[in-house]
C-alpha atoms as a PDB file:
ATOM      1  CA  UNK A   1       3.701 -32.103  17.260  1.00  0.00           C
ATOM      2  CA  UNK A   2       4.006 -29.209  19.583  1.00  0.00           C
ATOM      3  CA  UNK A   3       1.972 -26.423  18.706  1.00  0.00           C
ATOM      4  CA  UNK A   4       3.772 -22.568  18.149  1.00  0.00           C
ATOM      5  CA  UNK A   5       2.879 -20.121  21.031  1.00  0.00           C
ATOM      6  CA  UNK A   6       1.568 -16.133  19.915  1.00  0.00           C
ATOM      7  CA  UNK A   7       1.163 -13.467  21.684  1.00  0.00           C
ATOM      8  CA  UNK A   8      -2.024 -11.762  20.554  1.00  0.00           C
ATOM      9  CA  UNK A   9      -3.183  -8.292  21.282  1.00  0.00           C
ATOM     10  CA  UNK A  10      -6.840  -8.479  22.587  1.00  0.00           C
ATOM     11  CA  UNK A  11      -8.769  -4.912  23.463  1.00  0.00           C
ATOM     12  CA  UNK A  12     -12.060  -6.822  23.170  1.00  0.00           C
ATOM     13  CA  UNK A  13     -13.161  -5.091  20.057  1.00  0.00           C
ATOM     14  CA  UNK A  14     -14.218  -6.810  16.770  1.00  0.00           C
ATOM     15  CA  UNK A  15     -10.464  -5.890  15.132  1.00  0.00           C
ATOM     16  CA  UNK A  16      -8.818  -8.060  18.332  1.00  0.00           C
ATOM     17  CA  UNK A  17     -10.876 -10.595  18.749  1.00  0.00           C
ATOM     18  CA  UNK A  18     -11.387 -11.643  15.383  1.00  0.00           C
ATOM     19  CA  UNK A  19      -7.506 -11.794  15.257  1.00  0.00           C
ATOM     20  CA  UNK A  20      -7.344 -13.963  18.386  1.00  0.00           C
ATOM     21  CA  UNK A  21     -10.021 -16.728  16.280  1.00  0.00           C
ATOM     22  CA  UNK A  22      -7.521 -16.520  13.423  1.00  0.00           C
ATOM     23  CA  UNK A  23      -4.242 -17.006  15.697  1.00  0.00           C
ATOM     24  CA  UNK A  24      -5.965 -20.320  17.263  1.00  0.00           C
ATOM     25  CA  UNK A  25      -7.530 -21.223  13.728  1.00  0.00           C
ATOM     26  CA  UNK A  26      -3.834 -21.353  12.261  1.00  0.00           C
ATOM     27  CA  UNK A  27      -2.904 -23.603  15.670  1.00  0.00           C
ATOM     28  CA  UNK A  28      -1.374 -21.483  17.337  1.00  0.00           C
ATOM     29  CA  UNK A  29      -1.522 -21.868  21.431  1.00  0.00           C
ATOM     30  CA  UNK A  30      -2.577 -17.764  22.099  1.00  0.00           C
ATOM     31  CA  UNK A  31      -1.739 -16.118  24.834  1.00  0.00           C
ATOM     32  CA  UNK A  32      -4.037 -12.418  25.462  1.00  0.00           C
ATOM     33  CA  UNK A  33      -2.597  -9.156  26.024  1.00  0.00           C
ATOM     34  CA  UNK A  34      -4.622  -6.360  27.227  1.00  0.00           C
ATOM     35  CA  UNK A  35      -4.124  -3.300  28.702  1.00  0.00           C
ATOM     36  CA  UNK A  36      -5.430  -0.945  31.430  1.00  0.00           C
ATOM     37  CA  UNK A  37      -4.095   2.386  30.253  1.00  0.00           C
ATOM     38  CA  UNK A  38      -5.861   4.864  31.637  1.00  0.00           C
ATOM     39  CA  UNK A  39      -8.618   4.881  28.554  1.00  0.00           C
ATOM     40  CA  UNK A  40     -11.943   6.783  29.478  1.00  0.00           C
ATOM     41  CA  UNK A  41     -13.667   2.958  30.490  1.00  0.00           C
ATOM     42  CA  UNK A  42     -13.510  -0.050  31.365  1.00  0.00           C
ATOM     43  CA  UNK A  43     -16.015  -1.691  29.302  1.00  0.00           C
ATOM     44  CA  UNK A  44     -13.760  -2.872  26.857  1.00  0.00           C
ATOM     45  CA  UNK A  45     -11.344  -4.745  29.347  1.00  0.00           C
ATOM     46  CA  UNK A  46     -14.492  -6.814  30.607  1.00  0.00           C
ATOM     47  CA  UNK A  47     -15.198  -7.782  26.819  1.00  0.00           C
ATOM     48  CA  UNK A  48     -11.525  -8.662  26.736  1.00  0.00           C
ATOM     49  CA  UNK A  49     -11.900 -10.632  29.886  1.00  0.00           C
ATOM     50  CA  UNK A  50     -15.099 -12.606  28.001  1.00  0.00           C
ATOM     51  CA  UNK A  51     -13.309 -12.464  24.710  1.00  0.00           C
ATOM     52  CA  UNK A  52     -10.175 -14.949  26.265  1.00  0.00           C
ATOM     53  CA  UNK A  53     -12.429 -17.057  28.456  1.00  0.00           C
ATOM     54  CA  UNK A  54     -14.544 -17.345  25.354  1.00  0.00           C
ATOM     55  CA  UNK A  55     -11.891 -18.424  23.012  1.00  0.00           C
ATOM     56  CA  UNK A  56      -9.801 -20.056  25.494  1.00  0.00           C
ATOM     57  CA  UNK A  57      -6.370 -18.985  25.967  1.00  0.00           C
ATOM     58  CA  UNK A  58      -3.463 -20.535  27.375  1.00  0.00           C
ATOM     59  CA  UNK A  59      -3.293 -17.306  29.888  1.00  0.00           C
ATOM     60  CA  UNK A  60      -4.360 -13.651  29.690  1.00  0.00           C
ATOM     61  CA  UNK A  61      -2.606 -10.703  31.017  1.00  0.00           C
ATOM     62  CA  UNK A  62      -3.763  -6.903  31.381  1.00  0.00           C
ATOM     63  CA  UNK A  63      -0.926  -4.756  32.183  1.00  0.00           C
ATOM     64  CA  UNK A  64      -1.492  -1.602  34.255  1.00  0.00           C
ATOM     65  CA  UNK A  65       0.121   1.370  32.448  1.00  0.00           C
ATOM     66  CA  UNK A  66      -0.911   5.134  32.702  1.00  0.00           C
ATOM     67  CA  UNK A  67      -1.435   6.714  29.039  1.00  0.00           C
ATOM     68  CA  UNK A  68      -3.290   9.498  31.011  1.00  0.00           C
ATOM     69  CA  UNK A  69       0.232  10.783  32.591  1.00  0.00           C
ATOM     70  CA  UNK A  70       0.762  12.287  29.315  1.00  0.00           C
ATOM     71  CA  UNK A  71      -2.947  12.661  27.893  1.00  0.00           C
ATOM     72  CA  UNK A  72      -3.276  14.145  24.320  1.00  0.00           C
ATOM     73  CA  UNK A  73      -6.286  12.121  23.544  1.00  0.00           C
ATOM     74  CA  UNK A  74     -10.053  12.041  23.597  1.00  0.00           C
ATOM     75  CA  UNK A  75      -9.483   8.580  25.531  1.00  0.00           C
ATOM     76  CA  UNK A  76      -7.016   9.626  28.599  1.00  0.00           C
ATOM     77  CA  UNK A  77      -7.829  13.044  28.645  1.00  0.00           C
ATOM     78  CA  UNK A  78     -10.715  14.957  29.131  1.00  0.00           C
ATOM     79  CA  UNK A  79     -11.090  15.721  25.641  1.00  0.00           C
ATOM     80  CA  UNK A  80     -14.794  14.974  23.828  1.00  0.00           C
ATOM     81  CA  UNK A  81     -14.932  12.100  21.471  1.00  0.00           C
ATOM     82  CA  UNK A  82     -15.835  13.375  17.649  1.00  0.00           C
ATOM     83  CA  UNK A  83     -19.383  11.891  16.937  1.00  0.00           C
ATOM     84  CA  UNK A  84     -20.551  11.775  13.738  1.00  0.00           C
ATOM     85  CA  UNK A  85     -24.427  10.796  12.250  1.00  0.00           C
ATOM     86  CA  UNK A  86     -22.829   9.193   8.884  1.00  0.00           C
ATOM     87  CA  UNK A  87     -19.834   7.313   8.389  1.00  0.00           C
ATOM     88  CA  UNK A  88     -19.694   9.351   5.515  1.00  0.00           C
ATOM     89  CA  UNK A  89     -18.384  11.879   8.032  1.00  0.00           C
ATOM     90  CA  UNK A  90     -15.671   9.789   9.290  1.00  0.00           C
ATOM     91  CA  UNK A  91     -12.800  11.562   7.890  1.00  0.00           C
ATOM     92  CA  UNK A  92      -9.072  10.339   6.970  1.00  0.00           C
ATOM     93  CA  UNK A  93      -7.382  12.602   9.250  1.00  0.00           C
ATOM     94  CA  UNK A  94      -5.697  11.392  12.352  1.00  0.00           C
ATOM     95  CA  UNK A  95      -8.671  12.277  14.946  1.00  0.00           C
ATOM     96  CA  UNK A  96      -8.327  13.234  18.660  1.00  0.00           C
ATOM     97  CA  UNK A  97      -9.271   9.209  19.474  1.00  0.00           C
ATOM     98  CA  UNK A  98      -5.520   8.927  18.350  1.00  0.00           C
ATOM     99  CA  UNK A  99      -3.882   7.572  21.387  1.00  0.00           C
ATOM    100  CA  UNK A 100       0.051   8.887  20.846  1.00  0.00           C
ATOM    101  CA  UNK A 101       2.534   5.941  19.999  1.00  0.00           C
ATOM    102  CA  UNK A 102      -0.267   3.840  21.562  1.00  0.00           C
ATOM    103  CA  UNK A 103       0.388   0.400  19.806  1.00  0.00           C
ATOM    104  CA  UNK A 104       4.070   1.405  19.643  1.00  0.00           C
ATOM    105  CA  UNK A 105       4.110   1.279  23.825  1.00  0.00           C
ATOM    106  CA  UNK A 106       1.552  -2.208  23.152  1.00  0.00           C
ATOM    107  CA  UNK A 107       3.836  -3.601  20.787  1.00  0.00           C
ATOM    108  CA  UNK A 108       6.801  -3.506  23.071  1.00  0.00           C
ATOM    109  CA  UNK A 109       5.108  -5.104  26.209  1.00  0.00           C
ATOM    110  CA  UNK A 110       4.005  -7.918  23.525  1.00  0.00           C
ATOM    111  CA  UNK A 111       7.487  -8.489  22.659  1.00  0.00           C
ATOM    112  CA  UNK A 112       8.634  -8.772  26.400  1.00  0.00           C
ATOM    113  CA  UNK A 113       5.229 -11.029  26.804  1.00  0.00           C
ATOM    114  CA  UNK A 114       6.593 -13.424  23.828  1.00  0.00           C
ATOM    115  CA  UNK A 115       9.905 -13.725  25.037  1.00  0.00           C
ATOM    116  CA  UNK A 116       8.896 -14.840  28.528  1.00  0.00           C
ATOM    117  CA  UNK A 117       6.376 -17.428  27.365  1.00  0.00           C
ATOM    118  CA  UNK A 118       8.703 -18.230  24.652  1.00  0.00           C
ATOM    119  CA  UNK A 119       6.430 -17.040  21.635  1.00  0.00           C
ATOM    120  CA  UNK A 120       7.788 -16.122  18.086  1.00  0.00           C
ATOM    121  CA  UNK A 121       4.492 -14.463  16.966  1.00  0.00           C
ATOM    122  CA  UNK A 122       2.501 -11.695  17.858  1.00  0.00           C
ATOM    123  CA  UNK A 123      -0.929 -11.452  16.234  1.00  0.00           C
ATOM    124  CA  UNK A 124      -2.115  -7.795  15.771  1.00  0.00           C
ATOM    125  CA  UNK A 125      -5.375  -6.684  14.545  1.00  0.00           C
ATOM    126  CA  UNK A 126      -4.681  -3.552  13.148  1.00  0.00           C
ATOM    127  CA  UNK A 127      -6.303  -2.383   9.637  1.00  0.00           C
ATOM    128  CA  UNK A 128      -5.192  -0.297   6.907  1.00  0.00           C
ATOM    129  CA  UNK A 129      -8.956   0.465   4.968  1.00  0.00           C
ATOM    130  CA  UNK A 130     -11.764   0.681   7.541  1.00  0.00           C
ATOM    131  CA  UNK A 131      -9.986   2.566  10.398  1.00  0.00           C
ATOM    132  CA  UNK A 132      -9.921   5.834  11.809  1.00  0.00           C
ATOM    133  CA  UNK A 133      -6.345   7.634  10.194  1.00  0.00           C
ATOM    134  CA  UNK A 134      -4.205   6.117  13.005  1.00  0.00           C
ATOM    135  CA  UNK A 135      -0.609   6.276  11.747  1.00  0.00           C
ATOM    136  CA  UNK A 136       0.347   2.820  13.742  1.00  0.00           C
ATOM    137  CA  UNK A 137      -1.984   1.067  11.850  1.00  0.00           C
ATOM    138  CA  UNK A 138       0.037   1.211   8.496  1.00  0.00           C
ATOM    139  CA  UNK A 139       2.097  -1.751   6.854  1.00  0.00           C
ATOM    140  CA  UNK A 140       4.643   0.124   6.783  1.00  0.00           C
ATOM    141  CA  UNK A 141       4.925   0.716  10.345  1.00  0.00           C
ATOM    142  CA  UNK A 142       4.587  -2.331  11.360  1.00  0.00           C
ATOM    143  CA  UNK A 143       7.148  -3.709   8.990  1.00  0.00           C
ATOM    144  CA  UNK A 144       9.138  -1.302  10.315  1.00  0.00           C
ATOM    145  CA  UNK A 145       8.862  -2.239  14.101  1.00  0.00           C
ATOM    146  CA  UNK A 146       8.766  -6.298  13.456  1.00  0.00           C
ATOM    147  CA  UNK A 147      12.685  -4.587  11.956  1.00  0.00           C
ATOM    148  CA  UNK A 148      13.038  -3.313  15.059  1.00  0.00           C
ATOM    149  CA  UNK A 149      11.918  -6.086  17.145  1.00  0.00           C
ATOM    150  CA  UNK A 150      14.029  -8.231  15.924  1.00  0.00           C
ATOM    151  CA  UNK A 151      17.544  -6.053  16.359  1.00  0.00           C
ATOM    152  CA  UNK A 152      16.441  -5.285  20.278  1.00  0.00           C
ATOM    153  CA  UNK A 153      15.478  -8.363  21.943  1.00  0.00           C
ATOM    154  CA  UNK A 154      17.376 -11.578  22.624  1.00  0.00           C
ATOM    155  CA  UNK A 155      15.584 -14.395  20.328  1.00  0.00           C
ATOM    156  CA  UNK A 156      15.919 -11.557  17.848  1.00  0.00           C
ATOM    157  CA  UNK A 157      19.940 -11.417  17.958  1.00  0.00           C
ATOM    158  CA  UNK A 158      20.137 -15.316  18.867  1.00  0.00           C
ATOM    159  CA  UNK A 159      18.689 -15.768  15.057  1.00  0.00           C
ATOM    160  CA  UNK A 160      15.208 -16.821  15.721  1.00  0.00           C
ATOM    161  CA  UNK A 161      13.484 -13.952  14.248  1.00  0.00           C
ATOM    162  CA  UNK A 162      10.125 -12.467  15.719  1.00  0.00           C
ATOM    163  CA  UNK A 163       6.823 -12.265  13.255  1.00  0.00           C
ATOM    164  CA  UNK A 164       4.311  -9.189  13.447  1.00  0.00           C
ATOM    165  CA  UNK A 165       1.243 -10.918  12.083  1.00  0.00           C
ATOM    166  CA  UNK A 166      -1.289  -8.397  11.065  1.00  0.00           C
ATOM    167  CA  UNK A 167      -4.013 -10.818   9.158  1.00  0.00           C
ATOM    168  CA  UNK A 168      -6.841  -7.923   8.806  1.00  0.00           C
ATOM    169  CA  UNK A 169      -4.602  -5.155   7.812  1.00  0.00           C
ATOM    170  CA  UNK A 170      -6.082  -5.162   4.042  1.00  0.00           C
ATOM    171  CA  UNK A 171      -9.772  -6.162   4.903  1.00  0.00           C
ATOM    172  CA  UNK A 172     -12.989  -4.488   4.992  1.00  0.00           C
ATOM    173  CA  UNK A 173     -14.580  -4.175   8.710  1.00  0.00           C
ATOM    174  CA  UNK A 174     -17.479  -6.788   6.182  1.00  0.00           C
ATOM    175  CA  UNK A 175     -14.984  -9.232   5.882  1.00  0.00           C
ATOM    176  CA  UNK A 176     -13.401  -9.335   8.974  1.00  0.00           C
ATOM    177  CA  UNK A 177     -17.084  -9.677  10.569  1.00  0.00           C
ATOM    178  CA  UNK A 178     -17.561 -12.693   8.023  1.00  0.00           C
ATOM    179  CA  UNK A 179     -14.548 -14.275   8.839  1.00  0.00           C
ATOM    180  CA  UNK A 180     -15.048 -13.889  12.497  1.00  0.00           C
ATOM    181  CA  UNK A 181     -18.309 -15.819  12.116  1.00  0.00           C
ATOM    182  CA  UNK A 182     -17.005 -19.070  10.059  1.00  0.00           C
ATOM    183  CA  UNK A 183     -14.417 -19.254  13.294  1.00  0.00           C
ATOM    184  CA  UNK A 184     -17.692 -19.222  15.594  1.00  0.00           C
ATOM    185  CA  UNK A 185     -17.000 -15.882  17.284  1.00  0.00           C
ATOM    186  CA  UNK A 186     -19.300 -14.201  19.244  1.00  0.00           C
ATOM    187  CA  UNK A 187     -19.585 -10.495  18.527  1.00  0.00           C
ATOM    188  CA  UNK A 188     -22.200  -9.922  20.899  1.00  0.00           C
ATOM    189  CA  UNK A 189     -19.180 -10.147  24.092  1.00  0.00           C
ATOM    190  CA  UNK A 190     -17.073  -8.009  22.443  1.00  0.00           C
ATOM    191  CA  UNK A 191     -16.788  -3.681  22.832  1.00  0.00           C
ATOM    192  CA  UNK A 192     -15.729  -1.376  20.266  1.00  0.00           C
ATOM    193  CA  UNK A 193     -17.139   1.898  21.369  1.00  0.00           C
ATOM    194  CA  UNK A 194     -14.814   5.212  22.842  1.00  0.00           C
ATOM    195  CA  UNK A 195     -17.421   6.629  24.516  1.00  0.00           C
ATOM    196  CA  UNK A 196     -19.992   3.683  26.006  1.00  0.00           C
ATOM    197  CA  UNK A 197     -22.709   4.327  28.508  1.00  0.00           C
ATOM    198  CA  UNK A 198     -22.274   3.593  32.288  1.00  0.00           C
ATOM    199  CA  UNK A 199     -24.272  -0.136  31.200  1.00  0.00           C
ATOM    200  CA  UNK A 200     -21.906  -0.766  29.043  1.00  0.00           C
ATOM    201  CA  UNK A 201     -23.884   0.380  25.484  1.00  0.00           C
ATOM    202  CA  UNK A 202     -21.969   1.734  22.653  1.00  0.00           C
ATOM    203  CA  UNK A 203     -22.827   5.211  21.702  1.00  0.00           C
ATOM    204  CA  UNK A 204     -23.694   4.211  17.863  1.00  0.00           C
ATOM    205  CA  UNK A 205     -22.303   7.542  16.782  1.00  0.00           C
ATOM    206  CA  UNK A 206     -18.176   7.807  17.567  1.00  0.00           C
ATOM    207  CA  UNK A 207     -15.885   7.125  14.382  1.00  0.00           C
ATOM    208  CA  UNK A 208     -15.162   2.923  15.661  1.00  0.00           C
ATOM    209  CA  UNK A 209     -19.122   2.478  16.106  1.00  0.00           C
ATOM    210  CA  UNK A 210     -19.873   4.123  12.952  1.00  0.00           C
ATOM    211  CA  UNK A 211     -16.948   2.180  10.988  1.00  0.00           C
ATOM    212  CA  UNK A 212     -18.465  -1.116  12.341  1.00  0.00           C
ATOM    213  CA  UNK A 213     -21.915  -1.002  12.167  1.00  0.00           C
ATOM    214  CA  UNK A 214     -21.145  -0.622   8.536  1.00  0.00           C
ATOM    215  CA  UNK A 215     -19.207  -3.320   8.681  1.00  0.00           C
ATOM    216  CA  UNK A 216     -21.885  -5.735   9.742  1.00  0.00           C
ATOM    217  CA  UNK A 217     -24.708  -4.041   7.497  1.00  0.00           C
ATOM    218  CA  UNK A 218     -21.974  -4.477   4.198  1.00  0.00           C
ATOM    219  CA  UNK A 219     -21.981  -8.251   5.522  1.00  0.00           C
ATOM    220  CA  UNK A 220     -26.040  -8.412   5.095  1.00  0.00           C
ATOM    221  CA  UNK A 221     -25.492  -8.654   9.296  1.00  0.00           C
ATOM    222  CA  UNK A 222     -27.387  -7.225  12.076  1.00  0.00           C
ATOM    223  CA  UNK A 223     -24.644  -5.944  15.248  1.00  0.00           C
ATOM    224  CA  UNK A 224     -25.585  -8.155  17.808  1.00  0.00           C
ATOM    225  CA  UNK A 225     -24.817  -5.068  20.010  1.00  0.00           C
ATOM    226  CA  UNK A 226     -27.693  -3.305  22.246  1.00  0.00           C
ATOM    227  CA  UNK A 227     -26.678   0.773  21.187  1.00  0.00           C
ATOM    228  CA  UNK A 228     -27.451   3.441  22.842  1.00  0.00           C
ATOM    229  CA  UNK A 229     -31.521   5.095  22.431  1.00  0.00           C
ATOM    230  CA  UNK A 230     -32.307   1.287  21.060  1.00  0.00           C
ATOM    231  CA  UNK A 231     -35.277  -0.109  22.152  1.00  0.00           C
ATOM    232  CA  UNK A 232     -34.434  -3.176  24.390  1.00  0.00           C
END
């Protein structure tokens, strides 16, 4: 039996990859999407780059696109990221680390991606309860754009409708790190700092850092991750 193709979002975070070891748990052949945007570094395309090799996809593709033309964020513009010294802290408003329309402009390249490999599926790993107020991380948006999606491309109109599969959206960041671990991920290659030394270390203090080293100390876990000030 031939196996389904996805396209599948991959920033080399815990959110991505753990979705990518979900799309090829549920057989799917994945193929990795990443982008070079213009964000502040580059450490999270190299975990990307480890992430695919790692979990072996059919192909992986960064497209070159530059968010910083426009700025408006503490990630293509010069703009400091908000750190915090409690997740507590962390607050439900949309912070400067928003990105504007980000996985709206992501989204769209994945659905040109998935009709030239001829995919149906595109795996996000967006959340709704451990996440930073982004307002394209919602059900409802995504529901939305798969609505969209499907009225503005050709397998769309042709009647072979396009899924938006968003398996974290209503998990904790403790369950997604336990589920990543029954599907043998490695959390140690991946990235989910915005503001990472030159080496590479996460700052242990920005709202994503914060939101996930909770995540792994709800799961009983250690983060696998050297942090910035740690002892080596």
């Amino acid at each position: 039996m031939v196996k389904p193709s996805a396209v599948v979002l991959l920033s080399g975070g815990l959110d991505s990859t753990t979705t990518l070891a979900m799309a090829n748990d549920l057989g799917y052949i994945s193929y990795a999407l990443s982008f070079s945007y213009g964000q502040r570094h580059s450490v999270e395309l190299d975990a990307a780059k480890r992430v695919a090799e790692s979990l072996g996809v059919e192909r992986h593709v960064i497209a070159d696109i530059d968010l910083r033309t426009f700025g408006g964020s503490a990630l293509t513009a010069d703009i400091d990221v908000p750190k915090h010294d409690d997740v507590a802290e962390v607050s439900a408003d949309i912070p400067s680390t928003y990105v504007p329309a980000r996985n709206t402009i992501f989204l769209s390249f994945a659905l040109a991606y998935a009709e030239t490999v001829g995919a149906k599926d595109i795996f996000l790993g967006v959340n709704a309860l451990d996440y930073s107020g982004y307002p394209d991380c919602r059900p409802e948006y995504i529901e939305a754009f798969e609505k969209m999606a499907n009225l503005a491309t050709r397998v769309g109109v042709e009647g072979a409708l396009l899924k938006i599969h968003t398996p974290l959206i209503s998990m904790t960041k403790a369950q997604i790190v336990e589920k990543g671990l029954t599907l043998g991920v490695d959390y140690s290659i991946t990235s989910s700092c915005y503001d990472p030394d030159h080496d590479g270390r996460p700052c242990g203090h920005c709202d994503s850092c914060l939101l996930r080293l909770r995540g792994f100390a709800e799961a009983g876990l250690a983060d696998p991750l050297l942090y910035q000030g740690a002892l080596a």
